[in-house]
Protein backbone atom coordinates (compact mmCIF):
# COMPACT_ATOMS: atom_id res chain seq x y z
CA UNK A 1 212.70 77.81 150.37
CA UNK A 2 209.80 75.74 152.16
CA UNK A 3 212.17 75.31 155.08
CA UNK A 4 213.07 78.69 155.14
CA UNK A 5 209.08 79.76 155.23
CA UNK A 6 207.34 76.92 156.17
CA UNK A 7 206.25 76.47 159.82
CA UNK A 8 206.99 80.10 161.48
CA UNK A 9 205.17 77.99 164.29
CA UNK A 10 206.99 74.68 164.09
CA UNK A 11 205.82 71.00 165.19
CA UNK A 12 206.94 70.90 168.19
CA UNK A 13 204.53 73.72 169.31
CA UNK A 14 202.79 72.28 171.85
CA UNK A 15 199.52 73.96 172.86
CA UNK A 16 199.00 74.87 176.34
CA UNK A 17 195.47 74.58 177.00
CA UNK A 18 195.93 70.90 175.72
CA UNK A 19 196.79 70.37 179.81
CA UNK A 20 193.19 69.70 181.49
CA UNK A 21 194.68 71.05 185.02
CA UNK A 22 197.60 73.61 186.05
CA UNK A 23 200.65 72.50 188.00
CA UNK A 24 199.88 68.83 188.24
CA UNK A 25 198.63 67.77 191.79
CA UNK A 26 196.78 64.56 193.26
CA UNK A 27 193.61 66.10 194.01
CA UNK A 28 190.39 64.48 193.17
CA UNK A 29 186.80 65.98 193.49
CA UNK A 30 184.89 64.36 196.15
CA UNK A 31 182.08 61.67 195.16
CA UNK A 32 178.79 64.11 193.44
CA UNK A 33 181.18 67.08 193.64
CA UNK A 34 181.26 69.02 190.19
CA UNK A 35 183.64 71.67 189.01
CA UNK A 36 183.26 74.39 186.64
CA UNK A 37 186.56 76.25 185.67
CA UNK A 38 187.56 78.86 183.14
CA UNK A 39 191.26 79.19 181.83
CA UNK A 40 192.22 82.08 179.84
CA UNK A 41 195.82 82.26 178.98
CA UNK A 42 198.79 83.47 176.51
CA UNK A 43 201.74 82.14 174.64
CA UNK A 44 204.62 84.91 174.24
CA UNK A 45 208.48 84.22 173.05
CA UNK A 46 207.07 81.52 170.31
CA UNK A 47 209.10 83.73 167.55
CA UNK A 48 212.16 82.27 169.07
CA UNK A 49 213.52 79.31 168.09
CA UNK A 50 215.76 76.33 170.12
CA UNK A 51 217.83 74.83 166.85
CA UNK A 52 218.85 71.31 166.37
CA UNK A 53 222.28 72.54 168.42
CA UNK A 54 220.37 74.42 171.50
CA UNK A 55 221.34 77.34 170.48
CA UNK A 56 217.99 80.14 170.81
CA UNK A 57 217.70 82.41 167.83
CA UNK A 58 215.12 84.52 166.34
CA UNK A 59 212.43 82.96 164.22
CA UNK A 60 213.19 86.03 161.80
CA UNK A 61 217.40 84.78 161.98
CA UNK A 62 216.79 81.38 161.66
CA UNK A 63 214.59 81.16 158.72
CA UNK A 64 216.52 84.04 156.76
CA UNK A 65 218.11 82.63 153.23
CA UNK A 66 221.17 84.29 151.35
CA UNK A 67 220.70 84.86 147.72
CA UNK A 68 224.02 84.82 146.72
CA UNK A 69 224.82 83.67 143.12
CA UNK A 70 225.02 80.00 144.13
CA UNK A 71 221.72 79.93 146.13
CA UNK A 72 219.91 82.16 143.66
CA UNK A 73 220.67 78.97 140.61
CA UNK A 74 218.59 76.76 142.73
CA UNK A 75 215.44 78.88 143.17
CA UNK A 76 215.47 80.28 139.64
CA UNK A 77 216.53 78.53 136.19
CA UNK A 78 216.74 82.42 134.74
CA UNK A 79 219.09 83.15 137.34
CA UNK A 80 221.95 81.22 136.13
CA UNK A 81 221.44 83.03 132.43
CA UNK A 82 222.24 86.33 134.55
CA UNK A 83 225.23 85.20 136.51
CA UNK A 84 226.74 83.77 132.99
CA UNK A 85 225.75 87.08 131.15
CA UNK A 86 227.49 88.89 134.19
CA UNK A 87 230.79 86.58 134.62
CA UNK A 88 231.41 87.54 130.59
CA UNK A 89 232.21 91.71 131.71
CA UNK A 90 235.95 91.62 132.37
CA UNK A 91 237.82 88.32 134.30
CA UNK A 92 236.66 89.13 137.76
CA UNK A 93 233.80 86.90 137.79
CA UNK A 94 230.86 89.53 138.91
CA UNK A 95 228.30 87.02 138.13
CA UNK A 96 229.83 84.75 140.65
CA UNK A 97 229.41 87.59 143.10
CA UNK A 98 226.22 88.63 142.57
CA UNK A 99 224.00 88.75 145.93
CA UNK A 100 220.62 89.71 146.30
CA UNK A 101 221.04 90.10 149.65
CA UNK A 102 219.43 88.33 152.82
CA UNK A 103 215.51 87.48 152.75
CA UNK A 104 214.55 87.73 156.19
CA UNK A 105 211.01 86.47 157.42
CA UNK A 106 209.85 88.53 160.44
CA UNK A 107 207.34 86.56 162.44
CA UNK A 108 205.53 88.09 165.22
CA UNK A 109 202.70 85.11 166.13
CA UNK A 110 200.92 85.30 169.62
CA UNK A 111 198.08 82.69 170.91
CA UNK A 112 195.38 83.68 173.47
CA UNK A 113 192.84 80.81 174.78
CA UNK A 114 189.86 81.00 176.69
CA UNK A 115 189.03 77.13 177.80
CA UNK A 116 186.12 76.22 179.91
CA UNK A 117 186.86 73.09 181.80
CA UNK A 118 184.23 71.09 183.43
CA UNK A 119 184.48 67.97 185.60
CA UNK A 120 182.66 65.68 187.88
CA UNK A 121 183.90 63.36 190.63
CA UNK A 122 181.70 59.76 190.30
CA UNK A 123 183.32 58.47 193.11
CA UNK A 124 185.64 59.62 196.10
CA UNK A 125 188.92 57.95 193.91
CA UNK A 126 187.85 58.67 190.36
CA UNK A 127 187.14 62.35 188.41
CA UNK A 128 186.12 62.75 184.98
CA UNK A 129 186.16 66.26 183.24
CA UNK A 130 185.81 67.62 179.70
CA UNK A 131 187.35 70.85 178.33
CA UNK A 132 186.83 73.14 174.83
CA UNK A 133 189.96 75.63 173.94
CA UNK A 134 188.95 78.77 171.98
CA UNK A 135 192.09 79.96 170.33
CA UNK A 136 192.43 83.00 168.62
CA UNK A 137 195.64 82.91 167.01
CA UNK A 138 197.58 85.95 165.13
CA UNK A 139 200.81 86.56 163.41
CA UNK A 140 202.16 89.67 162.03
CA UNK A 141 204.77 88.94 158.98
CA UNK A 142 206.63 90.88 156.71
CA UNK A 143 209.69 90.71 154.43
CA UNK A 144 212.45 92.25 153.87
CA UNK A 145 215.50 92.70 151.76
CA UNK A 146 219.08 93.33 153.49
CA UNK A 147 222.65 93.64 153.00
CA UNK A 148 222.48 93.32 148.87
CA UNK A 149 225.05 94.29 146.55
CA UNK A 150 222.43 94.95 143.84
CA UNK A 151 223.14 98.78 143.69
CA UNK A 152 226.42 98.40 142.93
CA UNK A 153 225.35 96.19 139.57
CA UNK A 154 222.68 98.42 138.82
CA UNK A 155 225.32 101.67 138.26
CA UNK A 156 227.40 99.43 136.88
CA UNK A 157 224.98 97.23 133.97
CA UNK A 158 221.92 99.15 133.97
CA UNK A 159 220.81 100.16 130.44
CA UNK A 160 222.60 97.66 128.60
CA UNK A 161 219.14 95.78 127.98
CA UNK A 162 215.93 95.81 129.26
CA UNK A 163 216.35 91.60 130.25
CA UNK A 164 218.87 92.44 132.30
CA UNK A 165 217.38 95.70 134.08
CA UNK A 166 214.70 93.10 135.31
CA UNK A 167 216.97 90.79 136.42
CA UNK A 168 218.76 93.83 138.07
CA UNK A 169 215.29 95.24 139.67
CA UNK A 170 214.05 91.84 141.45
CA UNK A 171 212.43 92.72 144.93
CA UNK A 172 212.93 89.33 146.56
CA UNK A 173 210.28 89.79 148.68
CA UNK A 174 207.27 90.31 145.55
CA UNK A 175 209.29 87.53 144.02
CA UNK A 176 208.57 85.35 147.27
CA UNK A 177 205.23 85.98 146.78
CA UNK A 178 204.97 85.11 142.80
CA UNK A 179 206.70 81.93 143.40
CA UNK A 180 204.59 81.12 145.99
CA UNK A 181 201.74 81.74 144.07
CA UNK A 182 202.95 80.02 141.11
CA UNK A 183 203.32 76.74 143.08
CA UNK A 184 199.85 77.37 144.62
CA UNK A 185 201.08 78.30 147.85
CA UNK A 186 198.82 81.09 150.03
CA UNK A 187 200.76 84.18 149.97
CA UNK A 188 202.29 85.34 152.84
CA UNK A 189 200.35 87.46 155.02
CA UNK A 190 199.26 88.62 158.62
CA UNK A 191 197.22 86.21 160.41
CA UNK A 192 194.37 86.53 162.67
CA UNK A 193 191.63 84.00 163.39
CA UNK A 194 189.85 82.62 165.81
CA UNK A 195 188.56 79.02 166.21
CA UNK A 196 187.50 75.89 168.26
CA UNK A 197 190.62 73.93 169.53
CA UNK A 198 191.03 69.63 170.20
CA UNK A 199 188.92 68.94 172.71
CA UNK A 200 190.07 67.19 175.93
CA UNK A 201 188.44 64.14 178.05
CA UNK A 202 190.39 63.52 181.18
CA UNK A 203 189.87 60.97 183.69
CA UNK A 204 191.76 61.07 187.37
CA UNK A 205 191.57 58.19 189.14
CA UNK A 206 193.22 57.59 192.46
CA UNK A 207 194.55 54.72 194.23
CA UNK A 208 195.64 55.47 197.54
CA UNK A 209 195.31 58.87 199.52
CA UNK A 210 196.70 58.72 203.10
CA UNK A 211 196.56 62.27 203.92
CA UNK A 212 200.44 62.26 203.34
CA UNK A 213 200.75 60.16 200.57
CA UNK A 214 198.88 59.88 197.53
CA UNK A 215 198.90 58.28 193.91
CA UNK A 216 196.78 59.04 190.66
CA UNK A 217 196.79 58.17 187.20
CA UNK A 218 195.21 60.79 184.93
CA UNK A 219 194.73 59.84 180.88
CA UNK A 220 194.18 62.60 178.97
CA UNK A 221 192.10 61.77 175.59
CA UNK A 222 192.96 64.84 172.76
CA UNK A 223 190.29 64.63 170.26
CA UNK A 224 190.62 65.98 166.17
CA UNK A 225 188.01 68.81 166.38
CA UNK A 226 190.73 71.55 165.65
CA UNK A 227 191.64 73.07 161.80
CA UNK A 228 193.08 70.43 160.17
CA UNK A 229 196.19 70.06 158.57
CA UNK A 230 196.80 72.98 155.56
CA UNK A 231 200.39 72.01 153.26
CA UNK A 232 199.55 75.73 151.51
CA UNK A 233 199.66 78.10 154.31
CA UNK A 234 203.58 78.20 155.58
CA UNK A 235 202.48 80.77 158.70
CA UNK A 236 199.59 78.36 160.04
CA UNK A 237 199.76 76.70 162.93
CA UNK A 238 199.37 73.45 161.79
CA UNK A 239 199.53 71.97 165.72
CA UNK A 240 195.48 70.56 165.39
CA UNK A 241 193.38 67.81 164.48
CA UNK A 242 195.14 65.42 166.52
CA UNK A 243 194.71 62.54 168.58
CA UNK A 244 196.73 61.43 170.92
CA UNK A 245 196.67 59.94 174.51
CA UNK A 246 198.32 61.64 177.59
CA UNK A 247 198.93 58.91 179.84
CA UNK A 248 200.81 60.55 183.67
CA UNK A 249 201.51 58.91 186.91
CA UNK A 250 201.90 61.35 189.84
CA UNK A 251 203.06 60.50 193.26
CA UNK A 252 202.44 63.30 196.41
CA UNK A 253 204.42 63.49 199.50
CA UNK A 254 203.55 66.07 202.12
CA UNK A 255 205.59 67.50 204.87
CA UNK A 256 204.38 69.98 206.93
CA UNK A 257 203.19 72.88 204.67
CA UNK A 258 205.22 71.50 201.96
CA UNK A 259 204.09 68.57 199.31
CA UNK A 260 206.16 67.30 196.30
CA UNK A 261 204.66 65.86 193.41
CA UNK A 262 206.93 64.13 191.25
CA UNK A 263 205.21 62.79 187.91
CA UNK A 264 205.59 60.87 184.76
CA UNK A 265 203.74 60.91 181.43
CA UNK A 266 204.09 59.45 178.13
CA UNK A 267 202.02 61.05 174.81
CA UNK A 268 200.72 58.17 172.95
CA UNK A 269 199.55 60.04 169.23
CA UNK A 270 197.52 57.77 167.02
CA UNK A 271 198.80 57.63 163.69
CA UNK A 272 196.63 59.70 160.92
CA UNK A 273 196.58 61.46 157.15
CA UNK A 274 197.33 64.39 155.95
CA UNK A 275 197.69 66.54 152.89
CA UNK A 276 200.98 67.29 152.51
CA UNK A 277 203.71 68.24 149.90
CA UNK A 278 206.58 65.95 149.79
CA UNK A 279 210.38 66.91 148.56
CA UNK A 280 211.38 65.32 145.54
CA UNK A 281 215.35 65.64 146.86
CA UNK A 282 216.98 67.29 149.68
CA UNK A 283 217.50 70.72 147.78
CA UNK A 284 212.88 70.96 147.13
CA UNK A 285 212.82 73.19 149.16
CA UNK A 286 209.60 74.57 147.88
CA UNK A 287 207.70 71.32 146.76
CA UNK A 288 205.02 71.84 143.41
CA UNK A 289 201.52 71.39 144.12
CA UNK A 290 202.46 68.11 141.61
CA UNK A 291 204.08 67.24 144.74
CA UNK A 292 200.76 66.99 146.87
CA UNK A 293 200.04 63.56 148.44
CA UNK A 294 197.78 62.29 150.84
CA UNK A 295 200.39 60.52 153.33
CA UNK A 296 200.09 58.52 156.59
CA UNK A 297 201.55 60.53 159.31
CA UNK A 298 203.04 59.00 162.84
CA UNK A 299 203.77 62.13 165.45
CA UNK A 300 206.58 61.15 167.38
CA UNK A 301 205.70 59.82 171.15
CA UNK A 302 206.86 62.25 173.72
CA UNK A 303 208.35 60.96 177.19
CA UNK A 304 208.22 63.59 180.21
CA UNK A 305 209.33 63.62 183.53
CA UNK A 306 209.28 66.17 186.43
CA UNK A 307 208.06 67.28 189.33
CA UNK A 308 206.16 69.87 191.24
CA UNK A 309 206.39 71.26 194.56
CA UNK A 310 203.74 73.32 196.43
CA UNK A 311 203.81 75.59 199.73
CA UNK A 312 200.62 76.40 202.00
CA UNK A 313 201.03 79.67 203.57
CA UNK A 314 198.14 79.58 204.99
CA UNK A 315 194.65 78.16 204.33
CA UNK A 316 193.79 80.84 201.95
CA UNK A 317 197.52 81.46 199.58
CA UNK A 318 199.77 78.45 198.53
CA UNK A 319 202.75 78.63 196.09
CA UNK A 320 203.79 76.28 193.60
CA UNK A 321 206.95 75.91 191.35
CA UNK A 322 207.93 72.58 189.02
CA UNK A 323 210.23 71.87 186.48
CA UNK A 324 209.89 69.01 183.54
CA UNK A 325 211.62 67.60 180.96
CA UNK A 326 210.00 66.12 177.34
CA UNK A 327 211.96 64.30 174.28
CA UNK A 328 210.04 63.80 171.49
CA UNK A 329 210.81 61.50 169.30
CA UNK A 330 210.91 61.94 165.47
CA UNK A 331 207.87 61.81 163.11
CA UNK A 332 207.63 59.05 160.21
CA UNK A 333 205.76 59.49 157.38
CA UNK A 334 204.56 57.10 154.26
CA UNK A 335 203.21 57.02 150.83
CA UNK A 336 202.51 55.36 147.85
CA UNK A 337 204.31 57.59 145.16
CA UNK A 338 207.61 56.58 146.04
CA UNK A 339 208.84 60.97 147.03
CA UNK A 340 211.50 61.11 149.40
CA UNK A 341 209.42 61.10 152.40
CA UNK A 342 212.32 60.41 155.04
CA UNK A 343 213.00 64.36 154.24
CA UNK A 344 209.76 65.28 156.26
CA UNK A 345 211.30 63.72 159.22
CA UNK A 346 214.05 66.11 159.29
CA UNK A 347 214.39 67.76 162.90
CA UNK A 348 211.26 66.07 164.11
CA UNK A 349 212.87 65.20 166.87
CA UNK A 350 212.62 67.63 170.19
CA UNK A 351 213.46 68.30 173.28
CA UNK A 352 212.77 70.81 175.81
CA UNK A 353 213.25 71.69 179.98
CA UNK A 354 210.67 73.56 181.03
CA UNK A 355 210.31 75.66 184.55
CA UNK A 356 207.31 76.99 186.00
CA UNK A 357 205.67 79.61 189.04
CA UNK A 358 201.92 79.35 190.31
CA UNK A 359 200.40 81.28 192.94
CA UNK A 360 197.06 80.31 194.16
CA UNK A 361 194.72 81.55 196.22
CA UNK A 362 191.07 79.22 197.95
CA UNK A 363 188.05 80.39 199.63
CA UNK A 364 187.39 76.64 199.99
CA UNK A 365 188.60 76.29 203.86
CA UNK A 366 187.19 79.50 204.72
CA UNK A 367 184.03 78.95 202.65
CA UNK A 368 183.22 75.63 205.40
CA UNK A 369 184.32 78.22 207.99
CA UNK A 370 181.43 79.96 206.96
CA UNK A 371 183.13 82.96 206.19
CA UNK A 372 183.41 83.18 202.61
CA UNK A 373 179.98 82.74 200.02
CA UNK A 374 181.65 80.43 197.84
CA UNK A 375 184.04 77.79 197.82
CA UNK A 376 186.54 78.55 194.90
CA UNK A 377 190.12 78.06 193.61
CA UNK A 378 191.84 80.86 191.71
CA UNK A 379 195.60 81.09 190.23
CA UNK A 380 198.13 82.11 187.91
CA UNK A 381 200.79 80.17 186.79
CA UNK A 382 203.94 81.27 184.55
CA UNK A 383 206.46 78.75 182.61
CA UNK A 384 209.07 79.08 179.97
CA UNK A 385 211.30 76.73 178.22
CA UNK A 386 214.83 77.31 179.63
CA UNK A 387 216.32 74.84 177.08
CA UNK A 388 215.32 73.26 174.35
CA UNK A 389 216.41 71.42 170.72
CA UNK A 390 214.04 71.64 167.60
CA UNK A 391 211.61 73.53 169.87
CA UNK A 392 209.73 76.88 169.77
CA UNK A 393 210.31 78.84 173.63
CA UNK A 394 207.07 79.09 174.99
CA UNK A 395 206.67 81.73 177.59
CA UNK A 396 203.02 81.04 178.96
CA UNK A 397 200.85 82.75 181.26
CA UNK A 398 197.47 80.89 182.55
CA UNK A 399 194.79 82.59 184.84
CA UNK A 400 192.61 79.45 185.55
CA UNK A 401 189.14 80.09 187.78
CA UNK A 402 187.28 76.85 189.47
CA UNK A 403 184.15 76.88 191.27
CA UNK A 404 182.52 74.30 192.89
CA UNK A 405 178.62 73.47 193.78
């Protein structure tokens, strides 16, 4: 059942405000230049899921279980006594078709941020900036009960004795809750809290800029001071206290009003420990706090590659679209109790295309014109994942504010 409840916001969640900048350009600050900016932004459509086939379903769908009489034997040992009591009335087997119905998990999470960015440039080819993401993050759950033949039993057994009008009267979303509790699992509840994020150190250094050409590197340094890791709460995030290295190469090319930005990164995460309850087999769904283990934990490195391409309308409005594409690759995890720990691995592995929008608008030119009071850079971008395997959609929407002094 751990699969079935465990991460509403999977792994492969990938924060946005982890990204120091917006659409990815090859702008550097000039030398003493120093940049204050504010992000605020959204994640919508994370209660959809891309499955291990690419095939986008409903968080709620996906993680919904069947309790008919072969799945209920695995969750409970009492179960089985019922079915057999059941299968004795008459030759048409009504233990055997005993269902309890689907248990669907409805999962409603959103994530705001509000991220103050600030960065420096020491020298005309090389900027350094640090930002802090405030996340508040909130998830409405509930479950419920559908498409159950129980009724039908109940008119059928009820009365006989009181054992089996208990059996007969099982909510299975109360006895989600109990079993969770009895395996010391957090029950299942709405979520909403607020907190301080991984913090990011970025450093942009350039090596050529020729007025049409340009080329950066930017390494992106995410830092552990996010919640760590919790193995008892199946609706937290679980996407924090993490380091991990965001190394990018980006290339510009400008023609006329138009410049392309083509770019490649690779996510370098450190290996680290967690908490974490292993499977003893494939079918532990629902591992016992006996089952708790401090493990070493390797995130999968992630290998992107797109491109970006902006449009100056005029010195004050430019547009910007981009597309990328990231493959994860799977996590590994270790221990010393000898648990099947190859079973935590198990759709790890992620893809995803993403497409984005930005409009942005600069006082900056007009600002040395002397006709605006401050030289700043405002704009609002939009991306989605259009595709995707063993990946959460992410529909994202970023207003990011920079000023400059």
């Amino acid at each position: 059942m751990k699969t079935v409840l465990m991460t509403l916001i999977a792994s492969s969640f990938i924060f946005s405000a982890n990204n120091a900048w917006a659409l990815l350009s090859t702008e550097t600050l000039p030398v003493g230049i120093s940049s204050p900016s504010f992000r605020y932004g959204n994640l919508d459509g994370i209660s959809e899921r891309y499955t291990e086939d690419g095939t986008l379903v409903k968080l709620g769908d996906y993680k919904s279980v069947n309790f008919d009489a072969q799945t209920l034997q695995k969750f409970n040992a009492d179960a089985q006594k019922l079915i057999n009591a059941l299968n004795k009335f008459g030759g048409a087997k009504l233990g055997d078709k005993l269902n309890l119905g689907v248990l669907r998990v409805e999962t409603k999470p959103h994530v705001n941020y509000f991220a103050p960015v600030f960065a420096h440039g020491l020298t005309e080819k090389w900027t350094l900036g640090i930002g802090v993401p405030f996340v508040t993050y909130t998830n409405k759950l509930s479950l419920s009960q559908q498409f159950s033949n129980i009724d039908y039993y109940r008119q059928q057994f009820s009365g006989i004795n009181t054992e089996l009008d208990q059996a007969l009267a099982t909510d299975l979303g109360k006895a989600t809750n109990e079993t969770l509790a009895q395996k010391g699992y957090k029950k299942l509840a709405d979520q909403n809290e607020s907190f301080v994020g991984d913090v990011q150190l970025v450093s942009v250094y350039k090596f050529f800029d020729n007025k049409k050409t340009a080329l950066i590197y930017q390494a992106q340094i995410n830092l552990p001071t996010g919640p760590a890791y919790d193995c008892d709460n199946l609706a937290a995030l679980n996407n924090f206290g993490r380091t991990n290295v965001n190394n990018t190469v980006a290339y510009s090319y400008k023609i006329s009003k138009f410049t392309a930005v083509p770019f490649l990164s690779y996510i370098l995460n450190m290996p680290d420990q967690i908490t974490e309850r292993v499977p003893s087999n494939p079918d532990d769904t629902l591992p016992d706090a006996t089952n708790k283990e401090t493990i070493s934990r390797q995130i999968g490195n992630s290998q992107i590659a797109g491109g970006n391409l902006f449009y100056d309308v005029n010195d004050q409005f430019s547009l910007g679209t981009g597309y990328e594409y990231a493959n994860k690759e799977a996590d590994s995890f270790q221990g010393s109790r000898g648990l099947r720990y190859d079973l935590l691995s198990k759709n790890t592995q992620s893809n995803y295309h993403k497409v984005k929008a930005q409009i942005i608008y600069s006082t900056v030119s007009s600002y040395f014109k002397k006709k605006s009071l401050l030289p700043m850079i405002a704009s609002l971008e939009i991306s989605d994942y259009a595709y995707g395997v063993n990946v959460e959609r992410q529909l994202a929407q970023e207003l990011n504010l920079m000023l400059f002094f």
